[in-house]
Protein backbone atom coordinates (compact mmCIF):
# COMPACT_ATOMS: atom_id res chain seq x y z
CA UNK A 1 114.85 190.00 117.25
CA UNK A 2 114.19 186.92 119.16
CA UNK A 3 115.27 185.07 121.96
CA UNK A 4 116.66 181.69 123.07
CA UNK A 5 115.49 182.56 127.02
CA UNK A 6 112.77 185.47 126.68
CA UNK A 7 111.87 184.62 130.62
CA UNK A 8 114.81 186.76 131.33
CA UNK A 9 113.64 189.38 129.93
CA UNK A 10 111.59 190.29 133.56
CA UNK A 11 114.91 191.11 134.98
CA UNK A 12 114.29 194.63 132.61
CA UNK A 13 112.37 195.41 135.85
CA UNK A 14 115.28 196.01 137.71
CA UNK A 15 115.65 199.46 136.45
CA UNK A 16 112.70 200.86 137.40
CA UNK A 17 112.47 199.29 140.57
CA UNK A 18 115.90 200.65 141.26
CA UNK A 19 114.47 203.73 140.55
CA UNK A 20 111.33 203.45 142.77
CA UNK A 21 113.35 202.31 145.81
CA UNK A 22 115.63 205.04 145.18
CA UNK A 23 112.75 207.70 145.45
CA UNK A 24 111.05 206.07 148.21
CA UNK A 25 114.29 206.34 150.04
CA UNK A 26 114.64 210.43 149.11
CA UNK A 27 111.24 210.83 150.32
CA UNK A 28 111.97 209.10 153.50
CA UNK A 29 114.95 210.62 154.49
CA UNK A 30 113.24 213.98 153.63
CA UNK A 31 110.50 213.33 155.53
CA UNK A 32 112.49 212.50 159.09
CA UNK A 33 115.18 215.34 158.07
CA UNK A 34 115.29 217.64 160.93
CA UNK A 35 115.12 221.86 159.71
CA UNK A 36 117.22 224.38 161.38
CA UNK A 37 117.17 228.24 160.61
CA UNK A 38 120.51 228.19 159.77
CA UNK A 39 121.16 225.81 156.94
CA UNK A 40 119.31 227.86 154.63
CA UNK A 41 122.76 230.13 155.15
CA UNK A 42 124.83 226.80 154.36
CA UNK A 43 122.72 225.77 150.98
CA UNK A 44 123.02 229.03 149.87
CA UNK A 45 126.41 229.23 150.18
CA UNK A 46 126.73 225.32 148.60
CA UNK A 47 126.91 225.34 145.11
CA UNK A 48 124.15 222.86 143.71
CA UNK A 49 125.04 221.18 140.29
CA UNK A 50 122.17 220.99 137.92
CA UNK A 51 119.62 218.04 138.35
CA UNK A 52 120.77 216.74 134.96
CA UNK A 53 124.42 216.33 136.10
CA UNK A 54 123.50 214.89 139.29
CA UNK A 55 121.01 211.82 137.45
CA UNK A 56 123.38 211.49 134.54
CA UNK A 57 125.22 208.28 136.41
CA UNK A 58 121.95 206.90 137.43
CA UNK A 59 120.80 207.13 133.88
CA UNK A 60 124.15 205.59 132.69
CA UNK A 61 123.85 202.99 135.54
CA UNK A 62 120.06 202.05 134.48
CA UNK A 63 121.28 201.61 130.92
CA UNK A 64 123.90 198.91 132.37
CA UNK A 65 121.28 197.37 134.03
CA UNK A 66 118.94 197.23 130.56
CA UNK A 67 121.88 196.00 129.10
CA UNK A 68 122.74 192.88 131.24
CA UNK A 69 119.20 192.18 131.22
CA UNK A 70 119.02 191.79 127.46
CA UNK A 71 122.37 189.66 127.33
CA UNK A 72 121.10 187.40 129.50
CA UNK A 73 117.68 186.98 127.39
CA UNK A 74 120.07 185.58 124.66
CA UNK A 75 119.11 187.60 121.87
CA UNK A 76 119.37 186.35 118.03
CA UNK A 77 119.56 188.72 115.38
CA UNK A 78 119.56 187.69 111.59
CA UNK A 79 122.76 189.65 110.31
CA UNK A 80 124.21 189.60 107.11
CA UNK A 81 127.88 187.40 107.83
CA UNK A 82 130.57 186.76 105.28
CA UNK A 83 129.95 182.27 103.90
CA UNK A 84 133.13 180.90 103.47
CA UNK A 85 132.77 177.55 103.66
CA UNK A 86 130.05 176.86 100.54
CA UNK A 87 129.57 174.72 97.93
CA UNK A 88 129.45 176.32 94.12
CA UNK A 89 127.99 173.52 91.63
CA UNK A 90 129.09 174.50 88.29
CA UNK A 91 126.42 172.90 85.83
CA UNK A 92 127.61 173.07 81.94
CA UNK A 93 126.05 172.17 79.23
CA UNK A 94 127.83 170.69 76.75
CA UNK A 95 125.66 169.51 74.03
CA UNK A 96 126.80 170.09 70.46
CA UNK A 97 125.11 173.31 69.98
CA UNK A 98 127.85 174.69 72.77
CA UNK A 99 130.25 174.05 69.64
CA UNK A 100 128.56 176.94 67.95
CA UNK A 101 130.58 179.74 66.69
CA UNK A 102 128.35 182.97 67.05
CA UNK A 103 130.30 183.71 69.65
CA UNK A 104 134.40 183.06 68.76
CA UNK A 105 135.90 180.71 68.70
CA UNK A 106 133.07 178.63 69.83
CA UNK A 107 130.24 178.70 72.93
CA UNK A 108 132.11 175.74 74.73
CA UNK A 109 135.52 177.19 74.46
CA UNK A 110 134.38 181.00 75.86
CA UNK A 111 132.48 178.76 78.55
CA UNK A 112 135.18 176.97 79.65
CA UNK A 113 137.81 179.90 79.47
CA UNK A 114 135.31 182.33 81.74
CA UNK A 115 134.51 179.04 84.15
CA UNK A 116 138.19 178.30 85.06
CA UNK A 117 139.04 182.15 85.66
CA UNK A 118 136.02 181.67 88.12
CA UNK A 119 137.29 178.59 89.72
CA UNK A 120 140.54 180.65 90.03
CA UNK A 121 138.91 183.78 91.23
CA UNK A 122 136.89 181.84 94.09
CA UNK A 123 138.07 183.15 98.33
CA UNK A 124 139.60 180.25 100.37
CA UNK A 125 137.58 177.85 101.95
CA UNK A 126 134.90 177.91 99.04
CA UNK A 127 134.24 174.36 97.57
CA UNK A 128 134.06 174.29 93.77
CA UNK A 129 132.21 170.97 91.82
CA UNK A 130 131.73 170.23 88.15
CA UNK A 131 128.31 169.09 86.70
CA UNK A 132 128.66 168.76 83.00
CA UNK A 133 125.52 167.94 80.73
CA UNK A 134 123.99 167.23 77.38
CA UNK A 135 121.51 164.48 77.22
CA UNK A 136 122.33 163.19 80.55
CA UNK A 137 123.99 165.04 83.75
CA UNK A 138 127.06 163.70 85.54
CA UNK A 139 128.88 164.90 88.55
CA UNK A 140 132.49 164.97 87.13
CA UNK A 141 134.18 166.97 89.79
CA UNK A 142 132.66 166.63 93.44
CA UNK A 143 132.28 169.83 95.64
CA UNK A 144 136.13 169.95 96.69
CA UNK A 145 138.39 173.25 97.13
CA UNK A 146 140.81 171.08 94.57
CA UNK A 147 141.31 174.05 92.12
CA UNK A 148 143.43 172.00 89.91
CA UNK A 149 141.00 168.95 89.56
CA UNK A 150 137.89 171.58 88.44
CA UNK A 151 140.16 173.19 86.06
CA UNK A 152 141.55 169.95 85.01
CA UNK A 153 137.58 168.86 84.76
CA UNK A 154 136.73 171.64 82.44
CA UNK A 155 139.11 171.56 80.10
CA UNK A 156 138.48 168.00 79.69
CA UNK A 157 134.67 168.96 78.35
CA UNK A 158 133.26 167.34 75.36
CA UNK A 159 130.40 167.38 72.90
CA UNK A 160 127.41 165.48 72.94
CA UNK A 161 123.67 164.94 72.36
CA UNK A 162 120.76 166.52 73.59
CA UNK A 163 120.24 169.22 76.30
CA UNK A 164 118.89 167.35 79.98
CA UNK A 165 118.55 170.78 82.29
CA UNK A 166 116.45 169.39 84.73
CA UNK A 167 118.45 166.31 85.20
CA UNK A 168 121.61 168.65 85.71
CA UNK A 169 119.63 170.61 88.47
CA UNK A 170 119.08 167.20 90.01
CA UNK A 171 122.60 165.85 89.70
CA UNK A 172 123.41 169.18 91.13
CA UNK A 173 121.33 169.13 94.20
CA UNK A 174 123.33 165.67 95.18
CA UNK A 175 126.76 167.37 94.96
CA UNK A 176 125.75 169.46 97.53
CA UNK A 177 124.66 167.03 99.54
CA UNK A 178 127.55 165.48 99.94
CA UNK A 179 128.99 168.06 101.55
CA UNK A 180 126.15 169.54 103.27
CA UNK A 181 124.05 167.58 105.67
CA UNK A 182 121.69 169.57 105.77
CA UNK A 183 120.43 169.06 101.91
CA UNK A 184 118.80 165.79 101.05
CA UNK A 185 119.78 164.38 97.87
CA UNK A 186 117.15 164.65 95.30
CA UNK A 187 114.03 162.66 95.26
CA UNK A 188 114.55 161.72 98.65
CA UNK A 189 111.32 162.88 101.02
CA UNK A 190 112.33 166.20 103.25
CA UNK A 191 109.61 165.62 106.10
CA UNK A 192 110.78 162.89 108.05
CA UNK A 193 113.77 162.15 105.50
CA UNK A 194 117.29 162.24 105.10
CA UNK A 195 117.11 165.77 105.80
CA UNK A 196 114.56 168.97 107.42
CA UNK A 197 112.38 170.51 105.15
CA UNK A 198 113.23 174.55 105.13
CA UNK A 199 110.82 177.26 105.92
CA UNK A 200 110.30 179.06 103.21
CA UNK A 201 112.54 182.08 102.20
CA UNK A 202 115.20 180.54 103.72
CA UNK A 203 118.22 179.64 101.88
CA UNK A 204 121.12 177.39 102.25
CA UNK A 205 124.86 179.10 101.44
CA UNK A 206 125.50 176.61 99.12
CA UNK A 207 123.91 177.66 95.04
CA UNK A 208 124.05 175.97 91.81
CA UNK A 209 125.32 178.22 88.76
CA UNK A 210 123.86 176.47 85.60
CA UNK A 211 124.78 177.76 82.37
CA UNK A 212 123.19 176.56 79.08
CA UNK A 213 122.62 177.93 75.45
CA UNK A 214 119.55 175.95 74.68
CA UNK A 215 116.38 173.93 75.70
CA UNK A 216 115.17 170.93 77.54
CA UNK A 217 115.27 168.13 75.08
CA UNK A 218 115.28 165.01 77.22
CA UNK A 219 115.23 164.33 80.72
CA UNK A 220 113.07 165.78 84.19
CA UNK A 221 111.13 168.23 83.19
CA UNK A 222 113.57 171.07 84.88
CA UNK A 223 110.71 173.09 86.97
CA UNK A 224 110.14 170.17 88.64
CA UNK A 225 113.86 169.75 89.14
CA UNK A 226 114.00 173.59 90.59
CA UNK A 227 111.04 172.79 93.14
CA UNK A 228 112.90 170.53 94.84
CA UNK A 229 116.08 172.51 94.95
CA UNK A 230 114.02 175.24 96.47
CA UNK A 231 112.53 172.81 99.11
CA UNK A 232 115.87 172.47 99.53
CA UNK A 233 116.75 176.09 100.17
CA UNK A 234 119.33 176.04 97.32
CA UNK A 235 119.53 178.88 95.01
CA UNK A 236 119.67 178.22 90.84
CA UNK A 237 121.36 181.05 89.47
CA UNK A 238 120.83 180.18 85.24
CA UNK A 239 122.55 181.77 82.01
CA UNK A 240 121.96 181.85 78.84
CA UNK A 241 124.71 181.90 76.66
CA UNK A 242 124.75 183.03 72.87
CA UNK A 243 123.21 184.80 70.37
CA UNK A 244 120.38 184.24 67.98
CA UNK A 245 122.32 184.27 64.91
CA UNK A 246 122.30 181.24 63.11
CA UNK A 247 126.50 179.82 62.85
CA UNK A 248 128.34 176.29 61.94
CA UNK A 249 129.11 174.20 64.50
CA UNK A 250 132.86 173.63 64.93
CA UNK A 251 134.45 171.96 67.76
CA UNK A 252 137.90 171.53 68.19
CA UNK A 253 139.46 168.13 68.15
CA UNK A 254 140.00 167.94 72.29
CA UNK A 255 136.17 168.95 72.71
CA UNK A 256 135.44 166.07 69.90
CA UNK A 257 137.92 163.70 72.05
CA UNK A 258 136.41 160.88 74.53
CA UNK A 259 134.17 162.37 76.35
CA UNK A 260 133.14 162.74 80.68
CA UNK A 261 130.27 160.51 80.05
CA UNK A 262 132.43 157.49 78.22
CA UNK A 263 130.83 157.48 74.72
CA UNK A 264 127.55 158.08 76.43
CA UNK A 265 126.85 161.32 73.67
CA UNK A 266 127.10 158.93 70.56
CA UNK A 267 130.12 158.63 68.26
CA UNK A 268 132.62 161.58 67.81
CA UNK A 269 132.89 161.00 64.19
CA UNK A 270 129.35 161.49 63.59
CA UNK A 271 128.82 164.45 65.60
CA UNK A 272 131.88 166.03 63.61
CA UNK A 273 130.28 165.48 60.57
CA UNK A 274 126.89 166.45 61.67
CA UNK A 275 128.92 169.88 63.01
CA UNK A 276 130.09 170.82 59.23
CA UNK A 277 126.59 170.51 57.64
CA UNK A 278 124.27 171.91 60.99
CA UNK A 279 124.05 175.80 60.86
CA UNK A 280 120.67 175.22 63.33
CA UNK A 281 121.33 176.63 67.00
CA UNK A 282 118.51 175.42 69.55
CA UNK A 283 117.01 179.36 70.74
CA UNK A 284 117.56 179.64 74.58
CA UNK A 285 114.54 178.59 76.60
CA UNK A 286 114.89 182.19 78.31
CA UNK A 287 111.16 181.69 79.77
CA UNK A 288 111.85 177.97 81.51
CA UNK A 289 115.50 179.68 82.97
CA UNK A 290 114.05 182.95 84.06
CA UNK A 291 111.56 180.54 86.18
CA UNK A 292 113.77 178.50 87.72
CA UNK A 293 115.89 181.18 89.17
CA UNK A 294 112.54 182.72 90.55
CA UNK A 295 111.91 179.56 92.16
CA UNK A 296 114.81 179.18 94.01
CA UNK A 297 115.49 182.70 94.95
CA UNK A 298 118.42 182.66 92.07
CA UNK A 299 118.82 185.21 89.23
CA UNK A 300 118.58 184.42 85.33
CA UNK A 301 121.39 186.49 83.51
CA UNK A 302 122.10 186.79 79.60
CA UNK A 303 125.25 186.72 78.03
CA UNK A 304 125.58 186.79 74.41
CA UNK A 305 129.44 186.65 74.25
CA UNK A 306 132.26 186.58 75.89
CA UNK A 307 132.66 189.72 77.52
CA UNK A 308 129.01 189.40 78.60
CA UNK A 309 129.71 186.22 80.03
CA UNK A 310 132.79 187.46 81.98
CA UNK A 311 130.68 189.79 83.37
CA UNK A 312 128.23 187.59 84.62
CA UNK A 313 130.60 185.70 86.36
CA UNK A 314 131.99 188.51 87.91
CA UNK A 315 128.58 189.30 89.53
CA UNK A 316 127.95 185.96 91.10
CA UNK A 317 130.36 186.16 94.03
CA UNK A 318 128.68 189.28 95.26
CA UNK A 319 125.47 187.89 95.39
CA UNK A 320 126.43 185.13 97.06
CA UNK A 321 129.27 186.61 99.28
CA UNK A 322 126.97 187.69 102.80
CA UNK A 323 124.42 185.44 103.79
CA UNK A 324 121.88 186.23 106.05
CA UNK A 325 122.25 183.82 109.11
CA UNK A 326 120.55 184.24 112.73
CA UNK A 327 123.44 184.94 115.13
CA UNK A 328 123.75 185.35 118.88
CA UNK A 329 124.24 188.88 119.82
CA UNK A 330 124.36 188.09 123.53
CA UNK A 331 128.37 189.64 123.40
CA UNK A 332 127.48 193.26 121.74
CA UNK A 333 124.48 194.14 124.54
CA UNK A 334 127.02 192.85 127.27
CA UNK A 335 129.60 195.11 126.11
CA UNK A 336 127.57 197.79 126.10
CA UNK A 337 126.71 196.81 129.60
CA UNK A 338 129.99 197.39 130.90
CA UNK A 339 130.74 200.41 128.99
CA UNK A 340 127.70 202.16 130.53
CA UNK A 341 129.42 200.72 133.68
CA UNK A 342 132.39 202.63 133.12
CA UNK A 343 130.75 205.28 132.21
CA UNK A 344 128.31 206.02 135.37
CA UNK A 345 131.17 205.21 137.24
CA UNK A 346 133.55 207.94 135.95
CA UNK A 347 131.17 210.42 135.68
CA UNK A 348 129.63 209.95 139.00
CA UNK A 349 133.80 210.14 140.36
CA UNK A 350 133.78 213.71 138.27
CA UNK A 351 130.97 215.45 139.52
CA UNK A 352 131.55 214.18 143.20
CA UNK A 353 135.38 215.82 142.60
């Protein structure tokens, strides 16, 4: 526990110096008490209550004291608090191989079904954004609590080239940003920069949930793309999606449309007839995933189809739900300050009835 003013924490003497004036005044008065013969008769004939009864209020009084003392030290405690208002970057990849249909009726289309539910599924106040990815990253759908536009955003996805999972960390990192001030973008320096470096363990609210069913192919190498989301205190939680059974690739004609990234994938008509003749899926770089989520204090998960994957999802908003946070607990130690009040007051009324 620490304290914003730990100087206060002296007046904890108060107690026993209560306590020591209050026996140097019994021993006072007991010293000049004057003795008679007869009172012996009268104390006899008083009923005495036990010493325990008669000290209880003291003791109750004392703990008010402790109490007020400790509330006034400012104490912060780091408690685990319901986050609210956070950013969830959805990073997708999208690269042909997504069109693979191991997993019916293809990767892409179980992705995108199980990612909207999740948009759906997220508590008010959350703010959703939409990083989609193949050979390049772009932000399609900043960190907004627009359901509709995210939705609208993933069911626009289409299939491209390549696989660029560092650059989607990256892109990632900058959504956040934009929303959080306390996250630099990326490649910006923390010490001194846009932003304060973290201490380490420390994490922001806001995570990244990047889903992929392949490897780096082009791009920023993505553990260097993970170090600087954990300098950043954001947390990389990475899936891999699919199985290791080799199927066509078949897209459907909306995922072969225009796609997010303006033609940026190559030509539609190509990759539809490359989709017909590939039965080659890209294995899932489980070792490169697994590291980045250890890196930034994430969790890799597998999912090899749907239901899998609906599970997954399902997970991620209670492991993200508390955060721990330092918090003033100044109001709980002055409560119990005036409860012990009440109480040494009442029982000190009772046993004086």
């Amino acid at each position: 526990m620490l304290f914003a003013w730990p100087a206060l924490l002296a007046t904890l003497l108060a107690g026993p110096l209560v306590v020591l004036a209050l026996w140097y005044f019994l021993r006072r008065r007991r010293r000049f008490a004057v003795s008679y013969a007869s009172l012996s008769l009268l104390r006899e004939a008083v009923p005495t209550p036990s010493p325990w009864r008669r000290r209880l209020p003291l003791a109750l009084f004392l703990l008010a004291l402790a109490s007020v003392a400790m509330a006034t030290a400012r104490p912060h405690a780091v408690v685990a608090v319901p986050v609210n208002r956070m950013s969830i970057i959805l990073a997708i990849d999208v690269s042909r191989s997504m069109c693979a249909t191991d997993v019916d009726p293809n990767r892409l289309t179980v992705a995108q079904e199980v990612a909207r539910q999740f948009v759906k599924d997220q508590a008010t106040g959350a703010r959703v954004g939409i990083v989609a990815f193949a050979g390049t990253a772009q932000l399609v759908v900043p960190a907004s609590t627009d359901t509709d536009a995210a939705i609208e955003a993933i069911d626009s996805f289409t299939a491209g080239r390549g696989t660029a999972i560092g650059t989607a960390i990256l892109r990632s990192i900058d959504a956040v940003a934009e929303s959080n001030p306390n996250v630099a973008r990326s490649g910006l320096p923390l010490e001194g920069g846009a932003a304060p470096a973290r201490e380490p363990g420390t994490h922001e609210p806001d995570i990244v949930v990047l889903l992929t069913d392949g490897a780096t192919t082009q791009g920023v190498n993505p553990l260097q793309a993970a170090e600087q989301a954990a300098d950043r205190g954001l947390r990389v939680y990475t899936i891999g999606f699919g199985t290791e059974n080799a199927a066509p690739l078949v897209c459907s004609p909306e995922q072969l449309g225009s796609d997010v990234f303006r033609g940026g994938f190559g030509s539609p008509g190509a990759f539809g007839a490359d989709a017909a003749r590939s039965r080659r899926i890209l294995a899932i770089d489980e070792p490169t995933l697994q590291s980045i989520a250890d890196m930034t204090g994430g969790t890799y998960f597998r999912a090899q189809d749907a239901a899998e994957l609906v599970e997954v999802f399902r997970t991620l908003p209670g492991a993200i739900a508390l955060q721990e946070q330092e918090t003033e607990v100044s109001f709980a130690f002055a409560a119990l300050a005036a409860l012990f009040t009440v109480a040494a007051v009442v029982t000190s009324l009772a046993l004086r009835r």
